[in-house]
C-alpha atoms as a PDB file:
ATOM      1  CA  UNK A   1     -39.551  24.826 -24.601  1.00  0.00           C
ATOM      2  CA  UNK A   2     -37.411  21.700 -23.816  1.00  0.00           C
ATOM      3  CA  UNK A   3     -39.075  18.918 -23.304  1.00  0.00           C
ATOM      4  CA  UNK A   4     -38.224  15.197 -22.738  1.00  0.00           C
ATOM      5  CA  UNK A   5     -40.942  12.292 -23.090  1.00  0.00           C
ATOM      6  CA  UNK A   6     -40.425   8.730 -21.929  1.00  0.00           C
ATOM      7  CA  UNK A   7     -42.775   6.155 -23.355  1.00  0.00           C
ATOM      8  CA  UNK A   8     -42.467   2.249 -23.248  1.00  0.00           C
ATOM      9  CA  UNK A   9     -42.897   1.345 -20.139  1.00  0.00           C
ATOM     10  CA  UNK A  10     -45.535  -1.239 -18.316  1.00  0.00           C
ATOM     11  CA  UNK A  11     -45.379  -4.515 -16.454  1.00  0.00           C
ATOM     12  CA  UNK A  12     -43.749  -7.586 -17.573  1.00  0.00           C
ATOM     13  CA  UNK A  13     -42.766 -11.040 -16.265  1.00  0.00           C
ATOM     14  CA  UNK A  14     -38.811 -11.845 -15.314  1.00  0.00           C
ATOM     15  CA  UNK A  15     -36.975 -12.824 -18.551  1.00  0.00           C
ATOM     16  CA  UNK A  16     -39.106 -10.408 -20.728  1.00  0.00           C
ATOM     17  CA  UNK A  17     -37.807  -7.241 -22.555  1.00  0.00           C
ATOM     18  CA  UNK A  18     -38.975  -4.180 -22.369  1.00  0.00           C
ATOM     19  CA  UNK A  19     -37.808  -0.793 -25.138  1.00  0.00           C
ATOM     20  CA  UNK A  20     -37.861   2.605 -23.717  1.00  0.00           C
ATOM     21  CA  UNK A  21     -38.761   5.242 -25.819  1.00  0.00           C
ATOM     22  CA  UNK A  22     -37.469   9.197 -25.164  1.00  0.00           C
ATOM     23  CA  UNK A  23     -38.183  11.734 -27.395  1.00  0.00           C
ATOM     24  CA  UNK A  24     -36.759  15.287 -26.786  1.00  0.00           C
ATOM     25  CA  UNK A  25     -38.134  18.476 -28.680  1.00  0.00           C
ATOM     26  CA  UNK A  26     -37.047  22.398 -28.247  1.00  0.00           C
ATOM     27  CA  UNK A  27     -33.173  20.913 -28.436  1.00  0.00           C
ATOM     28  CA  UNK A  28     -31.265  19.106 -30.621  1.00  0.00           C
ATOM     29  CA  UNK A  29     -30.455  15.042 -29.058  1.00  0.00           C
ATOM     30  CA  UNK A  30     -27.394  14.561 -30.941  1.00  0.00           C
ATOM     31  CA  UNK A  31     -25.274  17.376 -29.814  1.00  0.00           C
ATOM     32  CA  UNK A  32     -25.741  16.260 -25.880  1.00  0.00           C
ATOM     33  CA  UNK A  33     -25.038  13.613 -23.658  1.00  0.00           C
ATOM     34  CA  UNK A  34     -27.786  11.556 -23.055  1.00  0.00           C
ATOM     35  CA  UNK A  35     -28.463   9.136 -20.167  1.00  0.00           C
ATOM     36  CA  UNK A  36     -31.049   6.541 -18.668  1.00  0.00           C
ATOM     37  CA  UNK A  37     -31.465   6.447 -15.083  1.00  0.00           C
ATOM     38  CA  UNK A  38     -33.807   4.444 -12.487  1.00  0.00           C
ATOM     39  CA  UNK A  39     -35.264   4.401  -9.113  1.00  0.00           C
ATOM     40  CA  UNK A  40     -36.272   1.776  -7.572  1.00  0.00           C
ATOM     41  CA  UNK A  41     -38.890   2.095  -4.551  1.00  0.00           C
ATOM     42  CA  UNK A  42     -37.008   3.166  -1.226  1.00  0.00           C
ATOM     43  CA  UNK A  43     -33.583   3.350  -3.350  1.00  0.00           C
ATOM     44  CA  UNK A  44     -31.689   6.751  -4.753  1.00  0.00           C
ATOM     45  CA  UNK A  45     -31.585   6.964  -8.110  1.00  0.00           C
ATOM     46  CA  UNK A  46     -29.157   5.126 -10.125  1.00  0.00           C
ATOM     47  CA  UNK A  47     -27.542   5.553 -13.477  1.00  0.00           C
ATOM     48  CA  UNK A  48     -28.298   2.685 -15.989  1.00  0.00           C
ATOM     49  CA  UNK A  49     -26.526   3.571 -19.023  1.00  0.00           C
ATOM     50  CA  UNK A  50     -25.351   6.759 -21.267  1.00  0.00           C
ATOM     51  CA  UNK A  51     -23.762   7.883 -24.289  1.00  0.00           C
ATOM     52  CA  UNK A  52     -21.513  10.154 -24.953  1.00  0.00           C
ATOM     53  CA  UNK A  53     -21.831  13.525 -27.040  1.00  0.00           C
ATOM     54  CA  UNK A  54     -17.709  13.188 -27.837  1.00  0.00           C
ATOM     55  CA  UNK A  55     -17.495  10.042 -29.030  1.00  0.00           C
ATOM     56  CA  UNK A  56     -20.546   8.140 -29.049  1.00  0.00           C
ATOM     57  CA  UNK A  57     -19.101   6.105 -26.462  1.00  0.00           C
ATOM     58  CA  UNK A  58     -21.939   4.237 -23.748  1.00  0.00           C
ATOM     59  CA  UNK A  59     -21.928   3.105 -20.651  1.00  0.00           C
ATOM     60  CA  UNK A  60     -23.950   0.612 -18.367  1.00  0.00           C
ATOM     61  CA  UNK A  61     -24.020   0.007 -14.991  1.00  0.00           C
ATOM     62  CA  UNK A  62     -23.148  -3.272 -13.732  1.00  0.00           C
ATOM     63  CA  UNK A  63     -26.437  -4.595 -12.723  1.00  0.00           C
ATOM     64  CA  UNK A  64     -27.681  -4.121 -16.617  1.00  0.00           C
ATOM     65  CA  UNK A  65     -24.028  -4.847 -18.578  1.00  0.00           C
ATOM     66  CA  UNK A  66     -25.223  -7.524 -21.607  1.00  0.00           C
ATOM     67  CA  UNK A  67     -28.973  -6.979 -21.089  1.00  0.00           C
ATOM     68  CA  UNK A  68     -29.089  -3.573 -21.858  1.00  0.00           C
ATOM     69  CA  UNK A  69     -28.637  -1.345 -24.967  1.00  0.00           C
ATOM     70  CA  UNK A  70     -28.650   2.213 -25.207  1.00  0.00           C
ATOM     71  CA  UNK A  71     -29.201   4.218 -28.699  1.00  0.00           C
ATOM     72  CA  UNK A  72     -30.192   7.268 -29.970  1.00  0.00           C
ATOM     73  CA  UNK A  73     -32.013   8.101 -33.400  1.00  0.00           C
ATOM     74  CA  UNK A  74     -30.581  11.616 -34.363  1.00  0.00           C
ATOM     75  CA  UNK A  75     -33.325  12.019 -37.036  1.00  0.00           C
ATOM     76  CA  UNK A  76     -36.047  11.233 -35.134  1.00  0.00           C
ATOM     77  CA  UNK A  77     -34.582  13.179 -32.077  1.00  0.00           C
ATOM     78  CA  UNK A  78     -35.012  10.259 -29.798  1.00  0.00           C
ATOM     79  CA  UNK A  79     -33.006   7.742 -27.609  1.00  0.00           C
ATOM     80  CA  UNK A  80     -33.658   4.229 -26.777  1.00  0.00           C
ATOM     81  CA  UNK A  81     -33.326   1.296 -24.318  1.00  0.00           C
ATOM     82  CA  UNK A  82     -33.800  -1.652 -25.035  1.00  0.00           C
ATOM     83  CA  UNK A  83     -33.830  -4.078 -21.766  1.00  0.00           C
ATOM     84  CA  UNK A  84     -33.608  -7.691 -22.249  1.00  0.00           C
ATOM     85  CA  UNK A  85     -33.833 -10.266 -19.816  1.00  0.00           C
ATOM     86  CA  UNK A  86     -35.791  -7.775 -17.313  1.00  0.00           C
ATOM     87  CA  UNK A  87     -35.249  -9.170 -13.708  1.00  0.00           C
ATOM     88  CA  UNK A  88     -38.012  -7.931 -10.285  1.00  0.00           C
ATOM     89  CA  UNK A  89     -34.972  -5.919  -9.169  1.00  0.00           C
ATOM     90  CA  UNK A  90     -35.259  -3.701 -12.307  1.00  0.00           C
ATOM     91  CA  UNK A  91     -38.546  -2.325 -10.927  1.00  0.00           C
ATOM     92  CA  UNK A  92     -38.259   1.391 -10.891  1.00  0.00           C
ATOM     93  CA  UNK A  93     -39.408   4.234 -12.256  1.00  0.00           C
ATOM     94  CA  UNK A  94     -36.998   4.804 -15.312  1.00  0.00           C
ATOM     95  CA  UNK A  95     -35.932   8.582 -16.728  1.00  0.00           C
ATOM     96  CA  UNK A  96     -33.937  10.081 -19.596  1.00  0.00           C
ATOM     97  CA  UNK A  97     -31.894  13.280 -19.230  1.00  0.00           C
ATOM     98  CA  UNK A  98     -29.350  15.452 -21.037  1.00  0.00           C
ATOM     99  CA  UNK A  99     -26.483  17.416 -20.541  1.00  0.00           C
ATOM    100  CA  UNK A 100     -24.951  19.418 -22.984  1.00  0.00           C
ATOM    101  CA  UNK A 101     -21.413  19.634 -22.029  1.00  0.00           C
ATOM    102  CA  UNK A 102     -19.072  16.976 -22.091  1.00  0.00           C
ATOM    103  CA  UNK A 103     -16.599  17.744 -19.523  1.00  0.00           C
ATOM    104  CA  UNK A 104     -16.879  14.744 -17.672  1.00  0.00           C
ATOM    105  CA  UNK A 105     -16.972  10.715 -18.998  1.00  0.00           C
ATOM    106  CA  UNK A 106     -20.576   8.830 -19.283  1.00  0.00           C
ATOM    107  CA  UNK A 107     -19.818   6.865 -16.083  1.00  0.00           C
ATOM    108  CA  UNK A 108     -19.125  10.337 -13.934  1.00  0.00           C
ATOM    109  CA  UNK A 109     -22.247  11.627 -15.491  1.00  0.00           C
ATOM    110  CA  UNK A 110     -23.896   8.170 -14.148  1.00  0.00           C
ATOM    111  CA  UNK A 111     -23.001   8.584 -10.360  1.00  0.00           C
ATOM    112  CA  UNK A 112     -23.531  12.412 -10.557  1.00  0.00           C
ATOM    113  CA  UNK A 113     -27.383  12.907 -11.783  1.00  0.00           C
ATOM    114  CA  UNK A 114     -27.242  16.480 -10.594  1.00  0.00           C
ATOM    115  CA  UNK A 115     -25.126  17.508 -13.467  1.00  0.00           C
ATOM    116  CA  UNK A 116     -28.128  16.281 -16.015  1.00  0.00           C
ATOM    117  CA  UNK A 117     -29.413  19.600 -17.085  1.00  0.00           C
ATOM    118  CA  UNK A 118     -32.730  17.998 -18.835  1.00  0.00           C
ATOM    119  CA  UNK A 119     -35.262  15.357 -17.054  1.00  0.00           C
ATOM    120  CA  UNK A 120     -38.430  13.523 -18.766  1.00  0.00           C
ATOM    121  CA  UNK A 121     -41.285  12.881 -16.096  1.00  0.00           C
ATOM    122  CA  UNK A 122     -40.260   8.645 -16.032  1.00  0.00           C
ATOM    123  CA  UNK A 123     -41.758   5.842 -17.191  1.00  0.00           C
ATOM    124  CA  UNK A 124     -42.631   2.805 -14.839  1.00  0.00           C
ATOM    125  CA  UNK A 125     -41.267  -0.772 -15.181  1.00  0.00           C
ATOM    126  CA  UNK A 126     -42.829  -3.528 -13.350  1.00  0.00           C
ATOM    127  CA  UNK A 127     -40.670  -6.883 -13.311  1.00  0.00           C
ATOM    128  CA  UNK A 128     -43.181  -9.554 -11.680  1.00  0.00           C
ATOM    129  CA  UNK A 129     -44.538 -12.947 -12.428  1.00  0.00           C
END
C-alpha cells in the first residue's frame, strides 16, 4: 500500500523554524514529483513548494521564497521542509503529495493540487506568540 506520513509539525512563536518530515513507503520518492502544500483555516489550499522528478528543479510560492527549503532524502525515502522565519499567516494544516508523471512544471503542479496522485493526512503548524 502507498502511504505518505507527515511528521514535524506543532506550535511555535513568529520568527521560529519549524522541519517537516514526509516519509512515503509502498513507492519509490525519487522517481516522482513531490510537493508541499497548506491550508490555512477558511482558505483553499495552496502550493508551498515542489521538486521536480526531471530535473530536480523546486519551486516556492511567493509568500515562503528565502524562508523555505524543500529536499528529499532518496535513501531514506523521505522529503523535507524546512521553514525558517515562520510568520501567524503560515498557520495551516501542511501536506505532502506525489505525482508520478512529469508532464507539467513544479509551479503548474502547485496551482493544480488535483493532479497530485498521493496525499499524507497533514501535519498542523501553529505560528503564534
Amino acid at each position: 500500500q502507498v502511504h505518505l506520513v507527515e511528521s514535524g509539525g506543532g506550535s511555535v512563536q513568529p520568527g521560529g523554524s519549524l522541519r517537516l518530515s514526509c516519509a512515503a513507503s509502498g513507492f519509490t520518492l525519487d522517481y516522482y514529483t513531490i510537493g508541499w502544500f497548506r491550508q490555512a483555516p477558511g482558505k483553499e489550499r495552496e502550493g508551498v513548494s515542489c521538486i521536480s522528478m526531471n530535473d530536480g528543479s523546486t519551486y516556492y510560492a511567493d509568500s515562503v521564497k528565502g524562508r523555505f527549503t524543500i529536499s528529499r532524502d532518496n535513501a531514506k525515502n523521505t522529503m523535507y521542509l524546512q521553514m525558517n522565519t515562520l510568520e501567524p499567516e503560515d498557520t495551516a494544516v501542511y501536506y505532502c503529495a506525489a505525482v508520478a508523471d512529469t508532464y507539467y512544471s513544479c509551479a503548474y503542479y502547485s496551482s493544480h493540487d488535483d493532479l497530485m496522485v498521493y496525499w499524507g493526512k497533514g501535519t498542523k503548524i501553529t505560528v503564534a506568540s
